[in-house]
C-alpha atoms as a PDB file:
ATOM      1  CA  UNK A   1       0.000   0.000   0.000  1.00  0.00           C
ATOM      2  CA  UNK A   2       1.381   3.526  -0.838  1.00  0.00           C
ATOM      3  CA  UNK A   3       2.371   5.183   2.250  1.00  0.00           C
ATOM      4  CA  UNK A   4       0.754   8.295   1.894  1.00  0.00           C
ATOM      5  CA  UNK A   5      -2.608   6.662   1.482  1.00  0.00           C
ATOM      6  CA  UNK A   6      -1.567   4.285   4.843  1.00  0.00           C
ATOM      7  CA  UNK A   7      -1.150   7.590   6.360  1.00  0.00           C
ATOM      8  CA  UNK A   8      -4.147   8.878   5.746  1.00  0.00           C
ATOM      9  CA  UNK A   9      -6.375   5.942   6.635  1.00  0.00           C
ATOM     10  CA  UNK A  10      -4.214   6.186   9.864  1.00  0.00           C
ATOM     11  CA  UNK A  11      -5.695   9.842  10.684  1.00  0.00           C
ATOM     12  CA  UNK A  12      -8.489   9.391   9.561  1.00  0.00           C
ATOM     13  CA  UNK A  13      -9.096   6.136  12.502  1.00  0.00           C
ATOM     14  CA  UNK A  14      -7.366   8.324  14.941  1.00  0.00           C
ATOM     15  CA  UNK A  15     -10.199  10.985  13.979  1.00  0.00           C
ATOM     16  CA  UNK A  16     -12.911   8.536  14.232  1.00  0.00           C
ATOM     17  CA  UNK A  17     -11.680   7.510  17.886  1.00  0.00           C
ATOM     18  CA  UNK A  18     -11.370  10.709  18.524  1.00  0.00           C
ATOM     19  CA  UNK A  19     -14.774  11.501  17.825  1.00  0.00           C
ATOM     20  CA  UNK A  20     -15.715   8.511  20.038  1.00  0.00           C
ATOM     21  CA  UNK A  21     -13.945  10.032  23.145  1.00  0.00           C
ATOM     22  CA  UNK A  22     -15.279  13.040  23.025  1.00  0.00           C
ATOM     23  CA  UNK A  23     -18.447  11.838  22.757  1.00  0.00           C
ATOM     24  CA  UNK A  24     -18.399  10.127  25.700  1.00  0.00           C
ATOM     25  CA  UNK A  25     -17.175  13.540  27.339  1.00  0.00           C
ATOM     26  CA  UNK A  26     -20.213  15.168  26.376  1.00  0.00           C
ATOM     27  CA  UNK A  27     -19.343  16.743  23.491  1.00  0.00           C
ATOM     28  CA  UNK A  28     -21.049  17.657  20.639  1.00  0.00           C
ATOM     29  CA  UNK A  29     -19.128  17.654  16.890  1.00  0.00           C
ATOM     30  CA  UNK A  30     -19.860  20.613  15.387  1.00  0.00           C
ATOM     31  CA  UNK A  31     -17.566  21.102  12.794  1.00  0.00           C
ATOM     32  CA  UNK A  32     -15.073  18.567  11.708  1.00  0.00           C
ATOM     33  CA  UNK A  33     -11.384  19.667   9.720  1.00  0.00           C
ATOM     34  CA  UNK A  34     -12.592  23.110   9.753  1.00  0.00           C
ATOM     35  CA  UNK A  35     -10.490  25.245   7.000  1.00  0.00           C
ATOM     36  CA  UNK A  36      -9.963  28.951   7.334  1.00  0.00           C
ATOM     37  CA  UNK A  37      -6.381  31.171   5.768  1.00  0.00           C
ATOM     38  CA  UNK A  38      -4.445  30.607   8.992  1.00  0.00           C
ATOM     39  CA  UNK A  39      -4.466  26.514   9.168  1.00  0.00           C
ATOM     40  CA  UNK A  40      -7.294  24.066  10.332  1.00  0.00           C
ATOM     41  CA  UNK A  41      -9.059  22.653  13.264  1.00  0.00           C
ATOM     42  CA  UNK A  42      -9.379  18.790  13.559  1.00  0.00           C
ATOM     43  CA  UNK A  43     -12.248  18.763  15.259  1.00  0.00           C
ATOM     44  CA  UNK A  44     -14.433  21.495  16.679  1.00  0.00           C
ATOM     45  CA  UNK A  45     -16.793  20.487  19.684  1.00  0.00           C
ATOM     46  CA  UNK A  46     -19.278  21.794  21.901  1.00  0.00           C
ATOM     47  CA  UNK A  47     -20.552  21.004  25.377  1.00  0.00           C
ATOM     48  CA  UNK A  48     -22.395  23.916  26.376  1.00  0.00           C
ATOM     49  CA  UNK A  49     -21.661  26.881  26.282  1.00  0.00           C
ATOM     50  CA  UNK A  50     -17.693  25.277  25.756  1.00  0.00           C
ATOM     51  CA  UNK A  51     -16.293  24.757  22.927  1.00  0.00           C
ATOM     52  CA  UNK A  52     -13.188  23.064  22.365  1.00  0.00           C
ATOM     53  CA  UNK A  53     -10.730  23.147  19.249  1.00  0.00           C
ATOM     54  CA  UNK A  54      -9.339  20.461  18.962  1.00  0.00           C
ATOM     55  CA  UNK A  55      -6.030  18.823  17.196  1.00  0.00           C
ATOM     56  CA  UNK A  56      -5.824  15.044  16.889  1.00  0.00           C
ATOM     57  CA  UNK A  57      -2.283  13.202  16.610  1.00  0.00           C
ATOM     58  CA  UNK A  58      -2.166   9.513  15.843  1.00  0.00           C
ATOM     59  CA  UNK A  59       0.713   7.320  15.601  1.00  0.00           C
ATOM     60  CA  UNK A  60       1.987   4.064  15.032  1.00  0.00           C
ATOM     61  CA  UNK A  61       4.797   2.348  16.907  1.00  0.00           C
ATOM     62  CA  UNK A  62       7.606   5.047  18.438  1.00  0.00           C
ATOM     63  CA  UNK A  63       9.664   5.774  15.573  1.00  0.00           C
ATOM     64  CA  UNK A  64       8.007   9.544  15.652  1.00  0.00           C
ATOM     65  CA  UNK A  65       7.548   9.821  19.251  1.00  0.00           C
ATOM     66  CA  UNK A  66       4.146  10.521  21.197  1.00  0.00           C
ATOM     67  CA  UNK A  67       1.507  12.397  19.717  1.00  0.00           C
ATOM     68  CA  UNK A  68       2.156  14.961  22.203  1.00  0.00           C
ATOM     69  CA  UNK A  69       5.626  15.442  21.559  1.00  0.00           C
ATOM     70  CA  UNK A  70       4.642  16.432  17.853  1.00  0.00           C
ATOM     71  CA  UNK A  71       2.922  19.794  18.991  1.00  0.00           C
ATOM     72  CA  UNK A  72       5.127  22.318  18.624  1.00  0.00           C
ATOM     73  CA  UNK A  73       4.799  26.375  19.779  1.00  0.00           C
ATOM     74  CA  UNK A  74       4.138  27.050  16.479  1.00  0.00           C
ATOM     75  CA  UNK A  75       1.401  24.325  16.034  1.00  0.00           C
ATOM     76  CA  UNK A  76       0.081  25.426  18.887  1.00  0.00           C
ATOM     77  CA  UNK A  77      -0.127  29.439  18.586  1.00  0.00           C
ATOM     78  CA  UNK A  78      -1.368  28.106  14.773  1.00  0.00           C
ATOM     79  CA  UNK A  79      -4.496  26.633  16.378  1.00  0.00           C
ATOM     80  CA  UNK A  80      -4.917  29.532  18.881  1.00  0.00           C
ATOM     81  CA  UNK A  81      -5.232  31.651  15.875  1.00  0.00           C
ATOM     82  CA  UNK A  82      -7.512  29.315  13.928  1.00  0.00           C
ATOM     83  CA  UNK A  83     -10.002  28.831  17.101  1.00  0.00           C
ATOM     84  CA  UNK A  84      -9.942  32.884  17.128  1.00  0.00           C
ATOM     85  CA  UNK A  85     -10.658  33.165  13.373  1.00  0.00           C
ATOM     86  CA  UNK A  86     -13.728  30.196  14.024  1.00  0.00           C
ATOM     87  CA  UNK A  87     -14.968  32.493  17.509  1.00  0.00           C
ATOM     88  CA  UNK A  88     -14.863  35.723  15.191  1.00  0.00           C
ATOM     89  CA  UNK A  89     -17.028  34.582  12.468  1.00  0.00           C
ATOM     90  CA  UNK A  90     -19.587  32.759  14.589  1.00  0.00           C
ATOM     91  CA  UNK A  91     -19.895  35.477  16.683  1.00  0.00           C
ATOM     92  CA  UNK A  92     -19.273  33.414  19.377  1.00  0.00           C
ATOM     93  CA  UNK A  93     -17.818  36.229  21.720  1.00  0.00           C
ATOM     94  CA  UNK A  94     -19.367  35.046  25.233  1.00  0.00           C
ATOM     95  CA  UNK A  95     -17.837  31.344  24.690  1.00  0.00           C
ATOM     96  CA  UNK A  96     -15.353  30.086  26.614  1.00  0.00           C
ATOM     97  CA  UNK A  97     -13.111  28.452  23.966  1.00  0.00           C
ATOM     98  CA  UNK A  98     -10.202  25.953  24.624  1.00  0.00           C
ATOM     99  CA  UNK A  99      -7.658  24.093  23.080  1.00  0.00           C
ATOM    100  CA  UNK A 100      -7.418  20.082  23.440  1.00  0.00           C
ATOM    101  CA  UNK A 101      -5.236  17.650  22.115  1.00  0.00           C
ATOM    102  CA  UNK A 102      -6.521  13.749  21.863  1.00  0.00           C
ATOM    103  CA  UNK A 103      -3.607  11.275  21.317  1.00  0.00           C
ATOM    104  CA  UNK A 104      -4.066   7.954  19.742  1.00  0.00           C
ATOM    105  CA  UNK A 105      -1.335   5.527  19.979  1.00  0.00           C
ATOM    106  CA  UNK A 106      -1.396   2.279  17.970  1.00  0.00           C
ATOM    107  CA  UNK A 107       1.605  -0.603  18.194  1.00  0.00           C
ATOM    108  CA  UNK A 108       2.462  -1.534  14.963  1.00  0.00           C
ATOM    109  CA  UNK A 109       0.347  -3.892  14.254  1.00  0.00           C
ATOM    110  CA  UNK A 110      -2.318  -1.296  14.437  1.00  0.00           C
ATOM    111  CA  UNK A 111      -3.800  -2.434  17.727  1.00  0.00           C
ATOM    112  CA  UNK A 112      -5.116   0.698  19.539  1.00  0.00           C
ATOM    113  CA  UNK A 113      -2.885   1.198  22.874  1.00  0.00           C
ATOM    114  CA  UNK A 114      -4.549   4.856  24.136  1.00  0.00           C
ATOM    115  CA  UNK A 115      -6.850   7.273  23.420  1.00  0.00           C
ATOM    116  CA  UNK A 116      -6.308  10.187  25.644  1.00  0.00           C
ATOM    117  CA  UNK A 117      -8.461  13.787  25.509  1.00  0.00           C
ATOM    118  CA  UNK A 118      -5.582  16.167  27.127  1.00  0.00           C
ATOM    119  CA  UNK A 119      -5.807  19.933  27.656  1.00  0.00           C
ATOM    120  CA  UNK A 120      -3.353  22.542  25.764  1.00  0.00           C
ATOM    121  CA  UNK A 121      -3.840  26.011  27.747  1.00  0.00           C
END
């Protein structure tokens, strides 16, 4: 299988779980890889009057680290900016508006080892 396309199906179950988890949190989806001129939001949830931005990171095995090692400042003021941009043109000025993070880790045999919903301010 090409490797870009394994990659892809790989984010795209990390999403999925994703979704699961915050389900289970309460959360509503509202939007999901949300697009705007400064970068994108994974997911974008609601529980409410909260509404969380959120970034998913899968991987597979350890030969790129933890999902949380792969946010960097930049990634992170990038999606501070694009949950600003999302507030803005909703309106949503009274909302309290986070950042989270959910981490799926797979072994290499692509046998789901965590799922983990973690706050980023």
């Amino acid at each position: 299988m090409n490797p870009n396309r394994q990659r892809i199906g790989l984010g795209r179950r990390g999403e999925e779980l994703a979704v699961q988890a915050l389900r289970r949190r309460g959360y509503e989806i509202v939007e999901r890889n949300w697009r705007c001129p400064v970068g994108e939001a994974d997911i974008i949830a609601r529980r409410g009057q909260e509404w969380a931005f959120v970034e998913v990171r899968t991987r597979r095995g350890e030969a790129f680290g933890t999902p949380e090692e792969s946010i960097t400042p930049q990634k992170r003021a990038r999606m501070q900016a694009v949950a600003e941009r999302y507030i803005a043109e909703q309106g949503l000025w009274e909302a309290d508006g986070h950042l989270l993070m959910v981490a799926v880790e797979m072994d290499r045999a692509g046998r789901l080892q965590r799922v983990e919903v973690l706050e980023m301010d």
